[in-house]
N, C-alpha and C. Protein backbone atom coordinates (compact mmCIF):
# COMPACT_ATOMS: atom_id res chain seq x y z
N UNK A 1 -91.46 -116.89 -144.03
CA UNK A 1 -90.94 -115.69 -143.44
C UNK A 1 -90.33 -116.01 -142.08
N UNK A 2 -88.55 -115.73 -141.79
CA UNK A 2 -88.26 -115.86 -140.50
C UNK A 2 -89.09 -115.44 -139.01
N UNK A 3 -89.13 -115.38 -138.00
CA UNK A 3 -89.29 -114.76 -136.73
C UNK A 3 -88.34 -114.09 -136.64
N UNK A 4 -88.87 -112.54 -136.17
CA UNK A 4 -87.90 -111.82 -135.43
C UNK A 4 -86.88 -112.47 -134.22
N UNK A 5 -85.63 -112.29 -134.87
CA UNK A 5 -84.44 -112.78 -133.98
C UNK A 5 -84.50 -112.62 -132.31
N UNK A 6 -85.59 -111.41 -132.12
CA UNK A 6 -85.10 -111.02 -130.73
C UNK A 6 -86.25 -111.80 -130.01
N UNK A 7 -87.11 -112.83 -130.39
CA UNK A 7 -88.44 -113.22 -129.21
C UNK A 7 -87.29 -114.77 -129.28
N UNK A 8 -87.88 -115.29 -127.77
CA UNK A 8 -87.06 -116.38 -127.58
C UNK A 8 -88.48 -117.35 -128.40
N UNK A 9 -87.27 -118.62 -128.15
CA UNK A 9 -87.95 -119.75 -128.94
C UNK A 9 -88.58 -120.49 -127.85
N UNK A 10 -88.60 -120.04 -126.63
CA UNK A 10 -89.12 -121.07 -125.56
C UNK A 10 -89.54 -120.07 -124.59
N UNK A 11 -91.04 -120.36 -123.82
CA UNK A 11 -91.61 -119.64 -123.09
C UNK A 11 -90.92 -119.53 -121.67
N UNK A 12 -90.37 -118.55 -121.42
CA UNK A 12 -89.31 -119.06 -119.88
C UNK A 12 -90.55 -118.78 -118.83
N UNK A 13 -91.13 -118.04 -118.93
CA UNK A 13 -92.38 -117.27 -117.90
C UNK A 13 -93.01 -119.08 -117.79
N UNK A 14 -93.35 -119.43 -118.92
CA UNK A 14 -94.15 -120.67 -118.50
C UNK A 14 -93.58 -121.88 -118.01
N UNK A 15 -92.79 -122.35 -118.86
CA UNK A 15 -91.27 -123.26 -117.83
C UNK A 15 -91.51 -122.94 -116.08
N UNK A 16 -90.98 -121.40 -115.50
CA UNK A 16 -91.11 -121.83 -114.33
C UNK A 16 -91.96 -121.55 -113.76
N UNK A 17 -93.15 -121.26 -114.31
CA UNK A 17 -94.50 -121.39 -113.44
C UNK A 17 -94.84 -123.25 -113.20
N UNK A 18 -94.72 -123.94 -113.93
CA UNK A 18 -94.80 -125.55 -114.23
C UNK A 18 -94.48 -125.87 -113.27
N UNK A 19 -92.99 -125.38 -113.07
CA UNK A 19 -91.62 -125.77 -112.12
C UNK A 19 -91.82 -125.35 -110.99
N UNK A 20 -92.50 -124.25 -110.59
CA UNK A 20 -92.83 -124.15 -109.49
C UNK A 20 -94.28 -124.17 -108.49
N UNK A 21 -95.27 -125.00 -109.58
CA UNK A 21 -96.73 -125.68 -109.48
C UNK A 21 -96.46 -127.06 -108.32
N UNK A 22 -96.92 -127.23 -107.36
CA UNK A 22 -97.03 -128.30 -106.42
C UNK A 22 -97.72 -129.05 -106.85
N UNK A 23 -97.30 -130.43 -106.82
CA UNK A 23 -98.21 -131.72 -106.93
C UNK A 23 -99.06 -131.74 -105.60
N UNK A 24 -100.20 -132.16 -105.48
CA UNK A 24 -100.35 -132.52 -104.61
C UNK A 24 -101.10 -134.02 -104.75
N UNK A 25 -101.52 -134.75 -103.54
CA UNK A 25 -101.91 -136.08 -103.26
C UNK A 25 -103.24 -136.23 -103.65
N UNK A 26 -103.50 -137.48 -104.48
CA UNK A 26 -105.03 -137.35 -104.85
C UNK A 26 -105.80 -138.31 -103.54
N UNK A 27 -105.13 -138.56 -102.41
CA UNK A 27 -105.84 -139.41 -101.58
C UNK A 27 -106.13 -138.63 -100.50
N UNK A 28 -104.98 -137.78 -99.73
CA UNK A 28 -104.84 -136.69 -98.87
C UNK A 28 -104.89 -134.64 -99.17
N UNK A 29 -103.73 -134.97 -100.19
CA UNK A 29 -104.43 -133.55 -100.74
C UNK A 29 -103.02 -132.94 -100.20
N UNK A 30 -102.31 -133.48 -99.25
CA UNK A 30 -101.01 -132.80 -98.99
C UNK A 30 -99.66 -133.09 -100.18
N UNK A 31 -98.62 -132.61 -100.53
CA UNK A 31 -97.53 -132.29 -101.09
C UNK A 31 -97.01 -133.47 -101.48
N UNK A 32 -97.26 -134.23 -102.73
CA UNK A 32 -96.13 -135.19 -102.68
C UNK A 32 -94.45 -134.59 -102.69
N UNK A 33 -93.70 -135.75 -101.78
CA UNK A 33 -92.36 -135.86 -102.11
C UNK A 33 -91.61 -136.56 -102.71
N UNK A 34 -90.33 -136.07 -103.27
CA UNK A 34 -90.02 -136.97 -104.51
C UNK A 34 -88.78 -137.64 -103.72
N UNK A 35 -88.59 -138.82 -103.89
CA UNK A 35 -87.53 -139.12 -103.23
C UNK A 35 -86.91 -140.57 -104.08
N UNK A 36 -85.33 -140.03 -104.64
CA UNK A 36 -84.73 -141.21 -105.07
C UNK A 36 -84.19 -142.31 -104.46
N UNK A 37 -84.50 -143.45 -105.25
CA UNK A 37 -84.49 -144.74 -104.47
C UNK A 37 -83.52 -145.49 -105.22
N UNK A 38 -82.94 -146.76 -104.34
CA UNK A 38 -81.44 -147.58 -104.52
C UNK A 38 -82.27 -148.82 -105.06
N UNK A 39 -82.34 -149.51 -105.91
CA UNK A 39 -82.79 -150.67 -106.03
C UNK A 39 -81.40 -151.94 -105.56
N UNK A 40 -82.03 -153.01 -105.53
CA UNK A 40 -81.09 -154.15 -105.00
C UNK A 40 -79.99 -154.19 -106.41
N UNK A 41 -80.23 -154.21 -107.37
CA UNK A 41 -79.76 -154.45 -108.51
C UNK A 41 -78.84 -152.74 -109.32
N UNK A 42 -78.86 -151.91 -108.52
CA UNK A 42 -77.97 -150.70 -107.95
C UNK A 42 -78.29 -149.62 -109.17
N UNK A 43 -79.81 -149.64 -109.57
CA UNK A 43 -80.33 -148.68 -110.40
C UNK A 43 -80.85 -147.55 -109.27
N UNK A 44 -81.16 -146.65 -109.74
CA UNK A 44 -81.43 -145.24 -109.54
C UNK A 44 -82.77 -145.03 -109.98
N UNK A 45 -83.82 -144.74 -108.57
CA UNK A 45 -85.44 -144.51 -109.43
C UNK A 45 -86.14 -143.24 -108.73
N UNK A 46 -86.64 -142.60 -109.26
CA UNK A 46 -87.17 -141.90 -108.74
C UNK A 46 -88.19 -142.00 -108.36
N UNK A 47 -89.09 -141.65 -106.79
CA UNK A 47 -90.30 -142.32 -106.24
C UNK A 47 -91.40 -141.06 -106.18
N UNK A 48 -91.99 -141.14 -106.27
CA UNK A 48 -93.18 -140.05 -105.55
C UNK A 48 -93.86 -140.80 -104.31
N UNK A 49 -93.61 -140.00 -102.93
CA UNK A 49 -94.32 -140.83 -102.07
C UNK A 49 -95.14 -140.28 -101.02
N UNK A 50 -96.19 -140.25 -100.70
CA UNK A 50 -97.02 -139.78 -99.71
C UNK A 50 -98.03 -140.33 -98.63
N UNK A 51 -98.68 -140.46 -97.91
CA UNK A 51 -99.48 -141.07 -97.02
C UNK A 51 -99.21 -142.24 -97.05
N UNK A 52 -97.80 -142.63 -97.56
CA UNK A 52 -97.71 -144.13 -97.54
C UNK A 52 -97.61 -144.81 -98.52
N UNK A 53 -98.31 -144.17 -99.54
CA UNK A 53 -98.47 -145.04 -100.92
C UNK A 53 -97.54 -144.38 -101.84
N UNK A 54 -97.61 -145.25 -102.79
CA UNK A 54 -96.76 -144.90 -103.67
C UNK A 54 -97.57 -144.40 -104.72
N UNK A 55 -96.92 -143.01 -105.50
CA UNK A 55 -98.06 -142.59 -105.99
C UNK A 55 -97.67 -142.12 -107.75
């Protein structure tokens, strides 16, 4: 039996609750930040970084 046409196929309510959930640091407890990084070899990485460490 189909689904009614009119319910979406993807939870949007839950998507941006996810999206807007903070990581935080399991050493400090403050906000990681995400910050993209240049490698020597001219790839593209994405870092998570906080109190120093890499996390």
């Amino acid at each position: 039996m189909p689904k009614d046409s009119k319910t979406s196929k993807t939870n949007v309510a839950a998507r941006q609750e996810a999206k807007a959930a903070v990581q935080l640091c399991r050493f400090c407890g403050n906000k990681i930040d995400v910050v993209m990084t240049l490698s020597l070899s001219g790839r593209k990485q994405m870092v998570r970084r906080c109190c120093g460490a890499k996390v």
